[in-house]
N, C-alpha and C. Protein backbone atom coordinates (compact mmCIF):
# COMPACT_ATOMS: atom_id res chain seq x y z
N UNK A 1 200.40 100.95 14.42
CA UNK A 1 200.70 101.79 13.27
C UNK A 1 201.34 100.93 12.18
N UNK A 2 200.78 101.04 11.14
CA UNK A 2 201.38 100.47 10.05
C UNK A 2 203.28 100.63 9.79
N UNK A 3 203.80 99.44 9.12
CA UNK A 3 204.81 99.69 8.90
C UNK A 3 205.55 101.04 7.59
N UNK A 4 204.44 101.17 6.83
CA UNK A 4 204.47 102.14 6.24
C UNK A 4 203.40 102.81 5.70
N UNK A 5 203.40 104.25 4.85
CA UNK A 5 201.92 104.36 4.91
C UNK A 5 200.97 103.55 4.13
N UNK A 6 200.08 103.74 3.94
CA UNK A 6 198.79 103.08 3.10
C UNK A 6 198.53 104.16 2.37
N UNK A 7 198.83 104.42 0.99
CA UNK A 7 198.39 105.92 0.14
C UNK A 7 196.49 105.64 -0.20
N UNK A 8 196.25 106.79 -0.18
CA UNK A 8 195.06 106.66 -0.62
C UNK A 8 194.86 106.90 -1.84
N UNK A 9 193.48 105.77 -2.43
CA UNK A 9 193.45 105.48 -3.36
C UNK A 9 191.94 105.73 -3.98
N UNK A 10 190.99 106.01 -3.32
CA UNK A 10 189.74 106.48 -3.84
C UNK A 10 189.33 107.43 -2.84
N UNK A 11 188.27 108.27 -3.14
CA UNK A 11 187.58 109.15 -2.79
C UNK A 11 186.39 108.82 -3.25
N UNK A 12 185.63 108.40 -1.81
CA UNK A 12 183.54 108.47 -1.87
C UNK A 12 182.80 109.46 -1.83
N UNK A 13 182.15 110.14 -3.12
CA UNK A 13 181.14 110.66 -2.79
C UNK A 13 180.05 110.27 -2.66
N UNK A 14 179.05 110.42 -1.65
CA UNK A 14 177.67 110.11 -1.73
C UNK A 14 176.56 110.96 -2.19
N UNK A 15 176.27 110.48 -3.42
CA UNK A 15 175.18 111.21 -3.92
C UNK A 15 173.65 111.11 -4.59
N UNK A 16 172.60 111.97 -4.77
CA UNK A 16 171.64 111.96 -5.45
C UNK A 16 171.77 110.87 -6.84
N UNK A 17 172.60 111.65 -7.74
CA UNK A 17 172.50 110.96 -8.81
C UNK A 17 173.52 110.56 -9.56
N UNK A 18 174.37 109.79 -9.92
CA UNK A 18 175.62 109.25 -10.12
C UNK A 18 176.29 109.72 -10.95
N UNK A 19 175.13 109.43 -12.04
CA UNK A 19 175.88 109.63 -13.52
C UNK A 19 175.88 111.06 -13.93
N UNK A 20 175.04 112.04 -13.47
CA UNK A 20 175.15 113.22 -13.37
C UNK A 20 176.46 114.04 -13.05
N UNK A 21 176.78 113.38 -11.78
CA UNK A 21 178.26 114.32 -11.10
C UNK A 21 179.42 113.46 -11.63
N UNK A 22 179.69 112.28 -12.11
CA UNK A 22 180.32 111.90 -12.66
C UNK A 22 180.53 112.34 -14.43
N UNK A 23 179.18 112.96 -14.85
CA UNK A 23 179.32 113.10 -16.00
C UNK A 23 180.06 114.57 -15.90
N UNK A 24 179.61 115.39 -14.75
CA UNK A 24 180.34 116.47 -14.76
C UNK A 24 181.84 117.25 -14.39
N UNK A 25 181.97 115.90 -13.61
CA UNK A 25 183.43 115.78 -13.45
C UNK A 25 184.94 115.76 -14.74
N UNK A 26 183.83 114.64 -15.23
CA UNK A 26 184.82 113.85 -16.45
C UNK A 26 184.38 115.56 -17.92
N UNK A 27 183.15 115.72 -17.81
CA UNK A 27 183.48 117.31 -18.68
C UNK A 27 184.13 118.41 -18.30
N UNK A 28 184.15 118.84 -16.89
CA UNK A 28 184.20 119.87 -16.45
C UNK A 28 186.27 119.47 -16.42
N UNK A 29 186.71 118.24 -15.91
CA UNK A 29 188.40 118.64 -15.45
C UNK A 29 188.99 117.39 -16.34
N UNK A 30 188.35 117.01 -17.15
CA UNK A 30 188.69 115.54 -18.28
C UNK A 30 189.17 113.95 -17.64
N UNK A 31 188.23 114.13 -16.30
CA UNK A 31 188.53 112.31 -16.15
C UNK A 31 187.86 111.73 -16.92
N UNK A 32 188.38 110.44 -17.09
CA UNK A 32 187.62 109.15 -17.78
C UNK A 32 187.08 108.31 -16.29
N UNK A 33 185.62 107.57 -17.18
CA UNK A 33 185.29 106.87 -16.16
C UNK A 33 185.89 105.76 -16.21
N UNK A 34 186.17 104.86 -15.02
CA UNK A 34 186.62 102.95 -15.12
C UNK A 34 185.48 102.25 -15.49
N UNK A 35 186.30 101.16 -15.82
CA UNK A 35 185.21 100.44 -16.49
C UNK A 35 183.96 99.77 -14.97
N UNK A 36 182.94 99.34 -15.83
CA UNK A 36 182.27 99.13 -14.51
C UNK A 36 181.17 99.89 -13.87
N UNK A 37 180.95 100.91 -14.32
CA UNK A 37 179.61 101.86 -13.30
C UNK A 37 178.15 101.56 -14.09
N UNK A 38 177.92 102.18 -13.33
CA UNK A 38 175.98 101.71 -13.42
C UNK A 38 175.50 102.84 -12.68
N UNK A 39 174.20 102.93 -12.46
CA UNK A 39 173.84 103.94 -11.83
C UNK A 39 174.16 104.20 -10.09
N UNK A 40 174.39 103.29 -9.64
CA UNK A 40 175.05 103.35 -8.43
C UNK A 40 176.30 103.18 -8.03
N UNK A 41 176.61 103.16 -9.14
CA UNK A 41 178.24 103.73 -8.82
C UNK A 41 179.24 103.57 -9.69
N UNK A 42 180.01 104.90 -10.05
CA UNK A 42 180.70 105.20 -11.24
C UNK A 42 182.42 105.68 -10.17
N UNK A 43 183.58 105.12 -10.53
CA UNK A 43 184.48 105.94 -10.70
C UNK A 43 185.30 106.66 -11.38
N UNK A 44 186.39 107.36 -11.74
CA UNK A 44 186.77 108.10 -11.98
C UNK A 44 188.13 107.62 -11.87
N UNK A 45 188.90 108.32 -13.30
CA UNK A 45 190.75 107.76 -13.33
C UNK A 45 190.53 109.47 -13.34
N UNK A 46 191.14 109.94 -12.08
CA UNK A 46 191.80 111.68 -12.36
C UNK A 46 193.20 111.34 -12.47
N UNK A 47 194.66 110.24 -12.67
CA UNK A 47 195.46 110.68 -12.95
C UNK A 47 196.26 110.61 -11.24
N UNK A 48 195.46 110.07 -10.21
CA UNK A 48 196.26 110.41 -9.11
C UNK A 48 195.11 109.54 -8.17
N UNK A 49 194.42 110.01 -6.90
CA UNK A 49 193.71 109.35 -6.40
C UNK A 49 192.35 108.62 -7.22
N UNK A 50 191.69 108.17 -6.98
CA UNK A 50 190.56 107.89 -7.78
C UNK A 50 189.06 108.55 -7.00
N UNK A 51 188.26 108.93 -7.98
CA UNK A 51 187.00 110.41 -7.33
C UNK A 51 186.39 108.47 -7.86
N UNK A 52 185.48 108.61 -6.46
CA UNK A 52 184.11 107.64 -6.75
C UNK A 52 182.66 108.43 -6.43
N UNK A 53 181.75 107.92 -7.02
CA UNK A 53 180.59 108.48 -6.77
C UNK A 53 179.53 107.30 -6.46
N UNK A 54 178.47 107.42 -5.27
CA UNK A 54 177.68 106.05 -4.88
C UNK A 54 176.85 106.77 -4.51
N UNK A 55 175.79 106.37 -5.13
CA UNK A 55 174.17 106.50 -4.83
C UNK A 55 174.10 106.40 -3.30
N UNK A 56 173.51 107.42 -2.84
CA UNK A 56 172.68 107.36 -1.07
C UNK A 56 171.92 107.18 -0.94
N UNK A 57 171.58 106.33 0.06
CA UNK A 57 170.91 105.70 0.92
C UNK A 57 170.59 106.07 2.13
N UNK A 58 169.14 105.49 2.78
CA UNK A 58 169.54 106.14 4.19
C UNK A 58 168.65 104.96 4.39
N UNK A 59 167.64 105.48 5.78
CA UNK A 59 166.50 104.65 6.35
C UNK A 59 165.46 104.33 5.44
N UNK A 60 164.79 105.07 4.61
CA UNK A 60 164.02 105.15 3.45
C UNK A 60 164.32 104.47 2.50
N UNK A 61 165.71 103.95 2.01
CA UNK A 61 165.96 103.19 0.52
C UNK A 61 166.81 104.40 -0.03
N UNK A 62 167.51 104.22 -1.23
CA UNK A 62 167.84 104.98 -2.01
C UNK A 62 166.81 106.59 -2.11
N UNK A 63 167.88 107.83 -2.49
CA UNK A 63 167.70 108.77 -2.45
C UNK A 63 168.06 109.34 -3.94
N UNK A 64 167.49 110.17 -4.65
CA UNK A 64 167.89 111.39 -5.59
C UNK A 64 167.76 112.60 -5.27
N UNK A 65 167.83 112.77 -3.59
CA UNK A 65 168.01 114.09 -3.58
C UNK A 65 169.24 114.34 -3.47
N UNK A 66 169.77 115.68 -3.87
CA UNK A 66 171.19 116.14 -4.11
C UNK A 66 171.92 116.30 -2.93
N UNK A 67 173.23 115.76 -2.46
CA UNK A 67 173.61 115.44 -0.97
C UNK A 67 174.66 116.78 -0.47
N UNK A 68 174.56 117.60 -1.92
CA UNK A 68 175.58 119.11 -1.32
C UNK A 68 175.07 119.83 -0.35
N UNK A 69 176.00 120.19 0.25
CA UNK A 69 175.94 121.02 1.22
C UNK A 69 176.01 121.20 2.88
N UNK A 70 175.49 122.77 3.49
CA UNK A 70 176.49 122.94 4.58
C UNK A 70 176.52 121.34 5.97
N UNK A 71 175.44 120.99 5.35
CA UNK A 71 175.15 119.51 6.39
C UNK A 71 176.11 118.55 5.79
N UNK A 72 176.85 119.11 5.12
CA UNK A 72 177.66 117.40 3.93
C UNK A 72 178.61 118.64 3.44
N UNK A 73 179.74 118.71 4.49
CA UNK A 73 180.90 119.94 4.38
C UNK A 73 181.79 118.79 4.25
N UNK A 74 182.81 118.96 2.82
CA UNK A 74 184.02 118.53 2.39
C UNK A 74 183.96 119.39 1.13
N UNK A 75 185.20 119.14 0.73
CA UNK A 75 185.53 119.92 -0.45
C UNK A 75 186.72 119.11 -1.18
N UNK A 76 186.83 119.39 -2.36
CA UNK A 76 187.62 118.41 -3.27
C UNK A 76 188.52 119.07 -4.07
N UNK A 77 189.92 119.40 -3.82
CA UNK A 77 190.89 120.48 -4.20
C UNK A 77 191.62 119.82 -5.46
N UNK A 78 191.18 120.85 -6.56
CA UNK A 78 191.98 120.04 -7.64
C UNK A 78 193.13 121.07 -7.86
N UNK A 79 194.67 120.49 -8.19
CA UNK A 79 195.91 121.22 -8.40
C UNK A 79 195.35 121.99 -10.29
N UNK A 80 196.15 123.36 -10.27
CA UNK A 80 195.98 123.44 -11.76
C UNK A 80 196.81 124.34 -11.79
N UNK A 81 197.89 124.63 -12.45
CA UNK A 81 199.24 125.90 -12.59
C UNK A 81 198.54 126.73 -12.81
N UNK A 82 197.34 127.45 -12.94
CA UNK A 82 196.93 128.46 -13.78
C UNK A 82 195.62 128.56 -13.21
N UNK A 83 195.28 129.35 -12.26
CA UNK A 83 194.49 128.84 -11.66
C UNK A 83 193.32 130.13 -12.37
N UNK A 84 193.75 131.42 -12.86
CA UNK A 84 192.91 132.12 -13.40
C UNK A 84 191.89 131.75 -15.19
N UNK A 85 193.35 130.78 -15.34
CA UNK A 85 192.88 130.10 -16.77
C UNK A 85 191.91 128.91 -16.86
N UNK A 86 192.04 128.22 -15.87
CA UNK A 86 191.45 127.11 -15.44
C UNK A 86 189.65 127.87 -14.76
N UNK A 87 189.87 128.92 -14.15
CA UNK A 87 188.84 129.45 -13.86
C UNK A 87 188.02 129.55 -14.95
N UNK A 88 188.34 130.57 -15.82
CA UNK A 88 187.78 130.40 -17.18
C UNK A 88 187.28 129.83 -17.81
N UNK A 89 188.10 128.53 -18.35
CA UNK A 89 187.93 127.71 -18.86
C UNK A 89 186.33 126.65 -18.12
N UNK A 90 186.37 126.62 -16.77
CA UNK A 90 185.13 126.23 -16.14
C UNK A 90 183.85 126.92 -16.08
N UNK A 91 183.76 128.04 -16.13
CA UNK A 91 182.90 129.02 -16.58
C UNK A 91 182.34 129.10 -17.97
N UNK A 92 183.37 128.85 -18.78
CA UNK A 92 182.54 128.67 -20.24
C UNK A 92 181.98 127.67 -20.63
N UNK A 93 182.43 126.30 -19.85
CA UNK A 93 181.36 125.18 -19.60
C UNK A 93 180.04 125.06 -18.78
N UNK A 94 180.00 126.83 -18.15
CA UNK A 94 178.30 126.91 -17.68
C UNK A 94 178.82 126.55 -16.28
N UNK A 95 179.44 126.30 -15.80
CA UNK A 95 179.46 126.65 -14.50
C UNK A 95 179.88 128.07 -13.78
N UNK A 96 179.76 128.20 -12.80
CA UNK A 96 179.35 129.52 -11.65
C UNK A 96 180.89 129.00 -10.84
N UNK A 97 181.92 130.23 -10.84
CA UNK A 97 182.84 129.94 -9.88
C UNK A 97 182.88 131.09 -9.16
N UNK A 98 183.41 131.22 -8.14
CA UNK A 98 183.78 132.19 -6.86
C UNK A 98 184.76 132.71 -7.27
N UNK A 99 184.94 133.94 -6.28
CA UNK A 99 186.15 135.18 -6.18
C UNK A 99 187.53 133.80 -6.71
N UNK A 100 188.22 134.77 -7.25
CA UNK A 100 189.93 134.00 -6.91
C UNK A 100 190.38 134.78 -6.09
N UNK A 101 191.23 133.87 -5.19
CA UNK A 101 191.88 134.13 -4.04
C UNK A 101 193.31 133.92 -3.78
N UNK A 102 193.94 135.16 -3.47
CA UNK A 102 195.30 134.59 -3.36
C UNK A 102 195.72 134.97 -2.00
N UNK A 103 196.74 133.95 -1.39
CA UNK A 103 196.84 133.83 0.03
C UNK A 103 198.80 133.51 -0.20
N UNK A 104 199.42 134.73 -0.08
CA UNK A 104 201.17 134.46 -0.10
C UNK A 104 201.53 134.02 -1.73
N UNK A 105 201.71 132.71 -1.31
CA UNK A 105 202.30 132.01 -2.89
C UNK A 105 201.00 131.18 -3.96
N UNK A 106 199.75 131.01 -2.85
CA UNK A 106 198.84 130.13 -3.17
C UNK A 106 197.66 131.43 -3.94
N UNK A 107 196.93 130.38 -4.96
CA UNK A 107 196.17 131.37 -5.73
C UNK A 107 195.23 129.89 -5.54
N UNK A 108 193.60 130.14 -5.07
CA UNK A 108 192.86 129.72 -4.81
C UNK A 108 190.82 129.76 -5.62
N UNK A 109 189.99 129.06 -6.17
CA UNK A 109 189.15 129.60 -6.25
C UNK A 109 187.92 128.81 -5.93
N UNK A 110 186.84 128.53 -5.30
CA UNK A 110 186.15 127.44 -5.42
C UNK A 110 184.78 127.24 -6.14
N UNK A 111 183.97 126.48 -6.46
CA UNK A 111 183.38 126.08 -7.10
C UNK A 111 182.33 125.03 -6.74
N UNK A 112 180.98 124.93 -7.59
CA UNK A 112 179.94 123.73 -7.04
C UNK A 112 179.84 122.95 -7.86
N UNK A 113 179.60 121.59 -7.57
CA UNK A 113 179.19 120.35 -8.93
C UNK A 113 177.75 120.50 -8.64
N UNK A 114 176.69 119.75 -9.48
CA UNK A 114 175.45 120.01 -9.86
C UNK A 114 174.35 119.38 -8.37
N UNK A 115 175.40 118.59 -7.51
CA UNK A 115 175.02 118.45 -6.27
C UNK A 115 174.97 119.46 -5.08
N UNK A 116 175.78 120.74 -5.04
CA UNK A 116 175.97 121.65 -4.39
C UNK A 116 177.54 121.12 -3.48
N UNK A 117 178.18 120.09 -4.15
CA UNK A 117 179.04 119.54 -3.16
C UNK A 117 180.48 120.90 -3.85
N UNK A 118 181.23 120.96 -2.90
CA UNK A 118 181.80 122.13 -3.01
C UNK A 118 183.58 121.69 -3.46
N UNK A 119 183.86 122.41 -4.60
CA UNK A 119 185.36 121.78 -5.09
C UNK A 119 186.24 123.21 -5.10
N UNK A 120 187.35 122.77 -5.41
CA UNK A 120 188.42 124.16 -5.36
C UNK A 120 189.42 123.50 -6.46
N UNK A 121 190.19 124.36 -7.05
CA UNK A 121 190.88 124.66 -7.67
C UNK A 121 192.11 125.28 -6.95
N UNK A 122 193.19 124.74 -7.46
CA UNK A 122 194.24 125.58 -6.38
C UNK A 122 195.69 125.75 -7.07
N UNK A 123 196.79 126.74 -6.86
CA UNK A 123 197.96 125.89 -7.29
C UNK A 123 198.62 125.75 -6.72
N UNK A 124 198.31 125.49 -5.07
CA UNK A 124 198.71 124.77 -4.35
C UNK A 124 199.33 123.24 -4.57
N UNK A 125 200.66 122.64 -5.09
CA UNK A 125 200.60 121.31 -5.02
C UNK A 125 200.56 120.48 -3.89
């Protein structure tokens, strides 16, 4: 065991198409990209961990098919004080969000990027 922790510092997604979910990231919750991406691989300054995105691959070579979904279950919880406003606000950028949910103190709602990969919103910190 390490002497202390190791924080984490990026997050991989594997996907169809790079610049796509990266472009929708950085519109949809205002990251900037780092310098450096290309079509196979773009990251992301959110302000806290870093969101990466990398072209998939398999046995075949590179893929553009879209890697969301129930076979490719994770989800990507973004904090927001306001979680009904923030709802909103994602919706009028043309995206499709789910019920809001509140559970005790936590108010919850989730959401798809253009991959089908599945994100939430929370104000959970």
């Amino acid at each position: 065991m390490p002497a202390s922790p190791a924080p984490l510092h990026r997050i991989i997604i594997f996907v169809g198409d790079v610049q796509k979910c990266a472009s929708f990231y950085c519109e949809v919750f205002g990251f900037k990209p780092l310098p450096g991406g290309d079509a196979g691989w773009t990251e992301l300054e959110t302000g806290g961990c870093r969101l990466a995105f990398h072209k998939v691959g398999g046995p075949k070579g590179k893929s553009d098919a879209p890697t969301g979904g129930p076979d490719n279950p994770h989800k990507i919880v973004f904090f927001v004080e306001d979680v009904p406003a923030m709802r909103e606000a994602i919706i009028a950028r043309g995206v499709k969000m789910g019920k809001i949910y509140n559970f005790e103190s936590i108010t919850f709602c989730d959401g798809h990027d253009p991959e089908g990969h599945v994100f939430q919103i929370s104000n959970r910190p």
